[in-house]
Protein backbone atom coordinates (compact mmCIF):
# COMPACT_ATOMS: atom_id res chain seq x y z
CA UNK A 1 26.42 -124.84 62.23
CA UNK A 2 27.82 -128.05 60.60
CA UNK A 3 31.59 -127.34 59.16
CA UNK A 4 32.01 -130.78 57.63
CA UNK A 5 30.41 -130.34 54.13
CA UNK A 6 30.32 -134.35 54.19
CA UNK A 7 27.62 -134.40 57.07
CA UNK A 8 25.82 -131.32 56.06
CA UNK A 9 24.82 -132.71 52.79
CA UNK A 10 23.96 -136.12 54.17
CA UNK A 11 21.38 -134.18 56.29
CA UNK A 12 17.94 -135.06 55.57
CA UNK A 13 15.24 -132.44 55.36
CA UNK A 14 13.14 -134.41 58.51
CA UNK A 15 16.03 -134.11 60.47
CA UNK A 16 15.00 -130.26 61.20
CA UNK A 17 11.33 -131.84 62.05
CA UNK A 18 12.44 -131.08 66.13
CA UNK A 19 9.72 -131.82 68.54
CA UNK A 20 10.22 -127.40 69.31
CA UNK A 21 9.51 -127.09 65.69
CA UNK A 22 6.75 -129.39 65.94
CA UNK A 23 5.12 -127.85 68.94
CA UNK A 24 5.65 -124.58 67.48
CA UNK A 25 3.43 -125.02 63.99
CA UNK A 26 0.73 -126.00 65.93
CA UNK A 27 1.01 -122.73 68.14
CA UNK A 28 1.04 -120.88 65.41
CA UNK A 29 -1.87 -122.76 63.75
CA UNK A 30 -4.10 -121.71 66.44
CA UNK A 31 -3.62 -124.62 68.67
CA UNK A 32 -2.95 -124.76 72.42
CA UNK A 33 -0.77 -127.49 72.66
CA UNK A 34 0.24 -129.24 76.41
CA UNK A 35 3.49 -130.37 74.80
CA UNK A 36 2.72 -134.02 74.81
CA UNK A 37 4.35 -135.81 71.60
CA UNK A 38 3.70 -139.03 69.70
CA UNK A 39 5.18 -140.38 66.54
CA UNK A 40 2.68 -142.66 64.66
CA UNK A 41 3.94 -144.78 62.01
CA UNK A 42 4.36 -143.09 58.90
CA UNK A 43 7.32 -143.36 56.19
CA UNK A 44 6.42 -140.89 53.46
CA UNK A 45 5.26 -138.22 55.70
CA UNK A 46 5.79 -137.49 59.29
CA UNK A 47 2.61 -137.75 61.24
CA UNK A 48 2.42 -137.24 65.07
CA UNK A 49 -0.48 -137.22 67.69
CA UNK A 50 -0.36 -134.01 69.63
CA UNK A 51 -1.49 -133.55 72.98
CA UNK A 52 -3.37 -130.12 73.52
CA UNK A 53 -4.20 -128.69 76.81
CA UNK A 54 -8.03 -128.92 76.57
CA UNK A 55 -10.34 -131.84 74.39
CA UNK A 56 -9.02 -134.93 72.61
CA UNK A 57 -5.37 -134.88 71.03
CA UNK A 58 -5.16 -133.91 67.33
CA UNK A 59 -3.15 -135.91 64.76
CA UNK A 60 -0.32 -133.74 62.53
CA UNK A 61 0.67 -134.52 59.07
CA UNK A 62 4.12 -132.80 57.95
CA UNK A 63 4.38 -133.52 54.42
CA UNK A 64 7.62 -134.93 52.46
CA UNK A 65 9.55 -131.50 51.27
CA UNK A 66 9.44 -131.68 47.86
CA UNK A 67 7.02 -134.48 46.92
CA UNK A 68 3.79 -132.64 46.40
CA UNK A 69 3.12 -129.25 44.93
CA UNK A 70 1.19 -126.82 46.93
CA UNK A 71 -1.41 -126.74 44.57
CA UNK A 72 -1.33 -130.21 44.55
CA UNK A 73 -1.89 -130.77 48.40
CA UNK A 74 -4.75 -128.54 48.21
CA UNK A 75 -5.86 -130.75 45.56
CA UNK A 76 -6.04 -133.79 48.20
CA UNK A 77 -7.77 -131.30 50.97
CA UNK A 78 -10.33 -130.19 48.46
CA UNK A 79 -11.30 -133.57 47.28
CA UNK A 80 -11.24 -134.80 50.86
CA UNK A 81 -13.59 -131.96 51.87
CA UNK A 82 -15.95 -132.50 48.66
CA UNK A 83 -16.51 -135.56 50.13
CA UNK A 84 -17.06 -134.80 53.40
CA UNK A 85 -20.05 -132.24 52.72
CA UNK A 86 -21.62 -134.89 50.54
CA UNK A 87 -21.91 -137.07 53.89
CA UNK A 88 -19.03 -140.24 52.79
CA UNK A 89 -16.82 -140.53 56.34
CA UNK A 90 -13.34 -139.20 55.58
CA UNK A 91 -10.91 -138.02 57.84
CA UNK A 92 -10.96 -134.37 56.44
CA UNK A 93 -8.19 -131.51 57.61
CA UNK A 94 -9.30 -129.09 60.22
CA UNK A 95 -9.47 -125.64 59.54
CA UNK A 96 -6.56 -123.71 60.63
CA UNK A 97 -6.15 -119.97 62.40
CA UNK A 98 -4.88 -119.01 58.82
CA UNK A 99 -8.50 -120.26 57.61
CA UNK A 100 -7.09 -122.53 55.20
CA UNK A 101 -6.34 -126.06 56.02
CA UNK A 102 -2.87 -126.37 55.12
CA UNK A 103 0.03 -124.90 57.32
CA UNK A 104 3.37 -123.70 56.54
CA UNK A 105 6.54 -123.47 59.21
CA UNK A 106 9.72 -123.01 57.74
CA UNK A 107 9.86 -125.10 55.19
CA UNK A 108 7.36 -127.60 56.21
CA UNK A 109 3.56 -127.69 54.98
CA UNK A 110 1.49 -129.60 57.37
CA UNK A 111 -2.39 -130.08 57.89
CA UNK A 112 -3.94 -131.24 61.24
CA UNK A 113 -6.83 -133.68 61.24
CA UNK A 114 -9.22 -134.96 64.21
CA UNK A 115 -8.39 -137.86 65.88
CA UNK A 116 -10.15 -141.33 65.47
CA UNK A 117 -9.62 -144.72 66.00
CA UNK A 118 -10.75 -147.99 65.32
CA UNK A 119 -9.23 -151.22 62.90
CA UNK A 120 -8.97 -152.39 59.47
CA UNK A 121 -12.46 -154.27 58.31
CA UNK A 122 -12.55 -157.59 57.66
CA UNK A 123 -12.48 -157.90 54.09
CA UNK A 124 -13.50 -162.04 54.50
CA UNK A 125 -17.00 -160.68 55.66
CA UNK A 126 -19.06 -160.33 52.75
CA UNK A 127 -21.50 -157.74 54.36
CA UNK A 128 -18.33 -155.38 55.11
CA UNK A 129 -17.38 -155.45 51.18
CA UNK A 130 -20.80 -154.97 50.48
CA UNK A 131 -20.58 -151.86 52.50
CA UNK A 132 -17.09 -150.39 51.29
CA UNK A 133 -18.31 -150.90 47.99
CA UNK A 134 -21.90 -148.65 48.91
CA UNK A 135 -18.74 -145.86 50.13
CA UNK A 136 -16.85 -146.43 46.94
CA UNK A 137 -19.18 -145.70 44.21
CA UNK A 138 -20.33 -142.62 46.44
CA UNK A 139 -16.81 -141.48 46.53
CA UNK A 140 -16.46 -141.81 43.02
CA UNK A 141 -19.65 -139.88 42.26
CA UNK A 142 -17.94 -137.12 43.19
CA UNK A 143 -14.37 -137.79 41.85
CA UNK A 144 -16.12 -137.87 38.44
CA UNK A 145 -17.36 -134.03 38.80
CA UNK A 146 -14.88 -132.70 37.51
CA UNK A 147 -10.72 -133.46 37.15
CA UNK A 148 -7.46 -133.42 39.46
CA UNK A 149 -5.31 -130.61 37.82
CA UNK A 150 -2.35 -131.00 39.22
CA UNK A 151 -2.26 -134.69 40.75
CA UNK A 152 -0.79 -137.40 38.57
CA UNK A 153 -2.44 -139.87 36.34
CA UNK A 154 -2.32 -143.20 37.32
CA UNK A 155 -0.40 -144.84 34.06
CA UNK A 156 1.48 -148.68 34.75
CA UNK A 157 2.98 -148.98 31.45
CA UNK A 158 4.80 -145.59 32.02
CA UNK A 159 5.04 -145.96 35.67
CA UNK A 160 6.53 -150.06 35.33
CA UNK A 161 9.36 -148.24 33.33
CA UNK A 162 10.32 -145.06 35.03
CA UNK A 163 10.38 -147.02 38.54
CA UNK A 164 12.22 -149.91 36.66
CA UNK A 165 15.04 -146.78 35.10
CA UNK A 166 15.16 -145.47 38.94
CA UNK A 167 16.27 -149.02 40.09
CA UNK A 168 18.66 -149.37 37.22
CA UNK A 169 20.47 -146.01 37.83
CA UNK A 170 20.72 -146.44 41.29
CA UNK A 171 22.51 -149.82 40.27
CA UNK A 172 20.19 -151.66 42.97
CA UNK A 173 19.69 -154.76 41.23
CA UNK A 174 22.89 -156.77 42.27
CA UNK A 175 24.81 -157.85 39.52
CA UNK A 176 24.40 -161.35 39.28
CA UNK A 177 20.53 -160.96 39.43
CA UNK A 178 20.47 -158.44 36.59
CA UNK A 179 20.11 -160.69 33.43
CA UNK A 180 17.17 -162.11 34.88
CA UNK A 181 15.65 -159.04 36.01
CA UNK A 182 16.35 -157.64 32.46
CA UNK A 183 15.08 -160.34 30.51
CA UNK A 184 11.86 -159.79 32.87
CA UNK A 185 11.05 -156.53 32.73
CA UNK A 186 10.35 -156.44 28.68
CA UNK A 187 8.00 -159.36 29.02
CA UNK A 188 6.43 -157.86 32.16
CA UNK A 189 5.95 -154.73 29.96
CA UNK A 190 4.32 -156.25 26.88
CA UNK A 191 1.80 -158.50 28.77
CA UNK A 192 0.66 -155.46 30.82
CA UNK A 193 0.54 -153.42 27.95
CA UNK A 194 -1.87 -156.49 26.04
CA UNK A 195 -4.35 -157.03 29.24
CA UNK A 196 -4.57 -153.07 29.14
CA UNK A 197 -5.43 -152.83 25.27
CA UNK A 198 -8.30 -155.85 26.60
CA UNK A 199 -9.75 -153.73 28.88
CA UNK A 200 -10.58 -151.19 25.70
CA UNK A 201 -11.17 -147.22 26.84
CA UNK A 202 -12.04 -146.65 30.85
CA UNK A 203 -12.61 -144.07 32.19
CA UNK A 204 -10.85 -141.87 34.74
CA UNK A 205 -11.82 -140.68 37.53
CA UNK A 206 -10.45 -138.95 40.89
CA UNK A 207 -9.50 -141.91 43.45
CA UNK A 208 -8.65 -142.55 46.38
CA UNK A 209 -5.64 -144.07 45.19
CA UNK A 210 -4.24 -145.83 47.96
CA UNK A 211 -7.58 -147.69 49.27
CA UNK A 212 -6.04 -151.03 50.81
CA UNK A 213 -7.30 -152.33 54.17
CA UNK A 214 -5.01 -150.08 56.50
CA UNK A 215 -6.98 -146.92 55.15
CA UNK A 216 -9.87 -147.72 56.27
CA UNK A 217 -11.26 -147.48 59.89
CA UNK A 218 -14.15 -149.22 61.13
CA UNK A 219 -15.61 -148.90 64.57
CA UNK A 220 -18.99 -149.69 66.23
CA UNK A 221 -20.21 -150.65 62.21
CA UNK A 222 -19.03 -147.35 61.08
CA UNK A 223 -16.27 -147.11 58.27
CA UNK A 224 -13.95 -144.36 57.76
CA UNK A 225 -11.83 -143.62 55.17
CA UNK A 226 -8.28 -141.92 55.86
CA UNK A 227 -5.53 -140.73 54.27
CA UNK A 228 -6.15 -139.69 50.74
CA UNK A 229 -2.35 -138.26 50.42
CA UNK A 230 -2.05 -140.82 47.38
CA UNK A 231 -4.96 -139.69 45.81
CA UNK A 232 -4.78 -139.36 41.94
CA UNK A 233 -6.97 -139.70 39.00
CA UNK A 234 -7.33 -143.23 37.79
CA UNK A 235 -9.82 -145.85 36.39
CA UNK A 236 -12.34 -146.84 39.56
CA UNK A 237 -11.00 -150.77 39.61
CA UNK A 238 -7.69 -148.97 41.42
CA UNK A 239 -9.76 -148.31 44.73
CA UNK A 240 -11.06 -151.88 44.62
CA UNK A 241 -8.52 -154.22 43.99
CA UNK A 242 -6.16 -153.90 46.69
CA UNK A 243 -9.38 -154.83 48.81
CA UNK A 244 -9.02 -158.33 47.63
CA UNK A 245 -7.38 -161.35 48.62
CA UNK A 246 -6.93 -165.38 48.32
CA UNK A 247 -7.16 -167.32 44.73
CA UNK A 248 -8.93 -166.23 41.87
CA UNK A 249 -12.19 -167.68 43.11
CA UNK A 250 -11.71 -166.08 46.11
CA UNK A 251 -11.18 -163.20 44.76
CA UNK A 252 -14.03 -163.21 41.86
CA UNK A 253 -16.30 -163.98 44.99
CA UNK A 254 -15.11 -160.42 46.78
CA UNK A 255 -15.07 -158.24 43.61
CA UNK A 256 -18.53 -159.52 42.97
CA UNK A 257 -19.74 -158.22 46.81
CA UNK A 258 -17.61 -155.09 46.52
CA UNK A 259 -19.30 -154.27 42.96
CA UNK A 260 -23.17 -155.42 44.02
CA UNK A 261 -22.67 -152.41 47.07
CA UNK A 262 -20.70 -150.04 44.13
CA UNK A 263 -23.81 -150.70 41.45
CA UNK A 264 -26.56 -149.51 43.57
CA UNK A 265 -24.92 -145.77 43.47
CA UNK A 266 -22.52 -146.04 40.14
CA UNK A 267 -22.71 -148.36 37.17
CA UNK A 268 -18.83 -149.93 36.56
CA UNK A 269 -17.29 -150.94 33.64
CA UNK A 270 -16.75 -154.77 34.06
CA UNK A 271 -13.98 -154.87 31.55
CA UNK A 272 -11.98 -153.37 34.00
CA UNK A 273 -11.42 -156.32 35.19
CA UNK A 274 -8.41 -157.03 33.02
CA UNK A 275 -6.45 -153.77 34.81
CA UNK A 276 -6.25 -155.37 37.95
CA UNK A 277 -2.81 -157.56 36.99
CA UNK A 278 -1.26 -154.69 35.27
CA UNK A 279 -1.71 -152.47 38.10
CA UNK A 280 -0.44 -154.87 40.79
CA UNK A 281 2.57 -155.13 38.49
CA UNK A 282 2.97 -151.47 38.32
CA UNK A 283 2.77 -151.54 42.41
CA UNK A 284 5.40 -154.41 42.85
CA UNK A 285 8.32 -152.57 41.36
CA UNK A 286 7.35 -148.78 42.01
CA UNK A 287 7.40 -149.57 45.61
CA UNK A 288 11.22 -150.89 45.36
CA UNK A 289 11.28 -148.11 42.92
CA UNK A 290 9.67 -145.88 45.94
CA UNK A 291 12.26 -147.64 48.42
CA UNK A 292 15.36 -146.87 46.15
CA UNK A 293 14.22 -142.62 46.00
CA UNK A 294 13.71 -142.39 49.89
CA UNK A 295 17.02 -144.20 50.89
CA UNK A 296 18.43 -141.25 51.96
CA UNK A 297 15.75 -140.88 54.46
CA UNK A 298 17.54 -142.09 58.16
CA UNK A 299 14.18 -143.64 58.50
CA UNK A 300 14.49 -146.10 55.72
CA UNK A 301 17.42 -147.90 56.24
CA UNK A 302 16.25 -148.53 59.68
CA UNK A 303 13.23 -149.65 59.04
CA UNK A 304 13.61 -150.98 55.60
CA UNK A 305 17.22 -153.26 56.26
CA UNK A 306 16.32 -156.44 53.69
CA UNK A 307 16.30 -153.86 50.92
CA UNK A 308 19.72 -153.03 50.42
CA UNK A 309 20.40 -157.23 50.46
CA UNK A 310 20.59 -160.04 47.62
CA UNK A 311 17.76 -162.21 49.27
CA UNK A 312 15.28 -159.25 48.81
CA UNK A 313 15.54 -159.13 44.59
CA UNK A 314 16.20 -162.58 44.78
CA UNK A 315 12.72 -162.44 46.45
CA UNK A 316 11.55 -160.08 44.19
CA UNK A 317 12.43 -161.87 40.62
CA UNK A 318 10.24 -164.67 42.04
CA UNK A 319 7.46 -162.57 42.91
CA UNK A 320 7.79 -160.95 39.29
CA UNK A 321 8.17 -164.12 37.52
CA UNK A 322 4.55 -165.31 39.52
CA UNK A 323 3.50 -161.93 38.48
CA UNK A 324 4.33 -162.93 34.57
CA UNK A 325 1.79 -165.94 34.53
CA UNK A 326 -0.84 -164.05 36.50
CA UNK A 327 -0.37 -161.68 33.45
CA UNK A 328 -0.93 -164.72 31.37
CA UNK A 329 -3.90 -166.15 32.97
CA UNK A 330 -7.59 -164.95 32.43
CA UNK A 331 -8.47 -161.78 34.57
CA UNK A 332 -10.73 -162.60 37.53
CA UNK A 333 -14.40 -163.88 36.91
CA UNK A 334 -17.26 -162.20 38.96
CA UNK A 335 -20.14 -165.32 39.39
CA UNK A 336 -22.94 -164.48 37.61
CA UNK A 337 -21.06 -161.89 35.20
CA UNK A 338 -19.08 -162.36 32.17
């Protein structure tokens, strides 16, 4: 019992994630564990590899209390499994003793997926985007059935501002930074807001949503997809762009391997093109934004030290200012299309 009211309300919820508590979900899930332990990397969740006392270790996802509905992780684990029985690689939950594939213990929902490994692809080979793109318009064959109902749309002019209000409240910005972050944010804004009116009416889809490099497994010229906890509903150009890298040219190139792979399953609207900027925008400040709501996470401090110092916005009103004349520039030619 903790007396000092002080400590007892800096306690995080993860900090009654024990190991006992741990092992003890899994029991009850049906699985014989052999008590070994192993924290993966994971901020926004807590994910561990956990040893059982017969076959391959399993891999445990305790989920943020309080981010997600219920409804809305089953969301995820439906879409996840949709995909799965129509043959696209994803690392799908398993099926717990309960039947259903997401736990509860206490006050902790959790799902347990198979173990896999293998590395990021190399997005510089043009056969591998050729491929993820094949994968992506598959995936979002499916995400077009039918809608997420209670995952959130993907929106940057309304997401740029809430993330940029959550920053501003939390009086992160430090003070002799703030009139140029403030004289940025309203320009920032209205360009994003012009390239979106240029892509016209897209549609939306469900996504992925977080489909960078890291998500993706490849081994022995397999690909797998993983983690689909970000997954919301969204215009299709969201699972592509963070694939890309390099200049414009460079870039162009990629889209234009990603999309010939994407075509032969799904036609795409080219004029989504002019999203890409807008969204990256969006990305750049909701992740301080994202930084700034999970500070009182032990975790972040720790691993996230430069945020909470000047050189990081001073970093960061750079990056936004590069961002401003990206917003400015043409969006990213595809050879061969308009």
């Amino acid at each position: 019992m903790i007396d000092d009211p002080a400590l007892a309300a800096s306690r995080h919820p993860y900090d009654a994630l024990t190991p006992d508590v741990i092992l003890d979900a899994m029991e009850d899930a049906g699985f014989a564990v052999s008590g070994r332990l192993f924290a993966l990397n994971s901020y926004e969740n807590r994910v561990y590899q956990v040893g059982l006392d017969e076959g391959s270790p399993v891999i445990a996802k305790f989920y943020r209390p309080g981010r997600w509905s219920e409804e809305a992780i089953r969301e995820e684990h439906a879409f996840t499994l949709e995909l799965l029985d129509a043959d696209i690689p994803v690392a799908a939950p398993l099926e717990l003793a309960s039947g259903r594939t997401l736990g509860r213990h206490g006050e902790f929902r959790f799902a347990v997926f198979p173990q896999r490994g293998g590395q990021a692809p190399d997005t510089s080979v043009t056969d591998t985007l050729y491929r993820l793109g094949q994968w992506l318009g598959q995936i979002h064959n499916i995400g077009a059935r039918e809608p997420f109902r209670h995952r959130s749309l993907i929106s940057p002019l309304e997401g740029l501002l809430e993330s940029n209000r959550i920053l501003l409240e939390g009086d992160w910005i430090p003070a002799d930074l703030r009139p140029a972050w403030d004289s940025l944010i309203p320009d920032l804004h209205s360009l994003c807001a012009a390239r979106i009116d240029e892509a016209g009416p897209v549609e939306t889809l469900r996504l992925h949503g977080d489909c960078h490099a890291g998500n993706i497994l490849c081994r022995e010229e397999q690909m797998l997809f993983v983690d689909l906890d970000d997954c919301r509903t969204g215009p299709a150009i969201q699972d592509m762009w963070l694939l890309l890298n390099g200049d414009d040219q460079e870039r162009g190139a990629q889209l234009g391997e990603l999309l010939e792979g994407y075509e032969m399953f799904r036609e795409f609207n080219r004029r989504e093109r002019h999203l890409i900027e807008p969204l990256r925008c969006y990305r750049q400040i909701a992740h301080c934004a994202w930084l700034a709501k999970r500070w009182d996470d032990p975790a972040f401090p720790r691993f996230f030290p430069w945020f909470a110092q000047p050189r990081f916005w001073s970093d960061q009103i750079l990056s936004l200012r590069e961002q401003l004349s990206a917003l400015q520039s043409p969006a990213i030619s595809v050879p061969g299309q308009y």
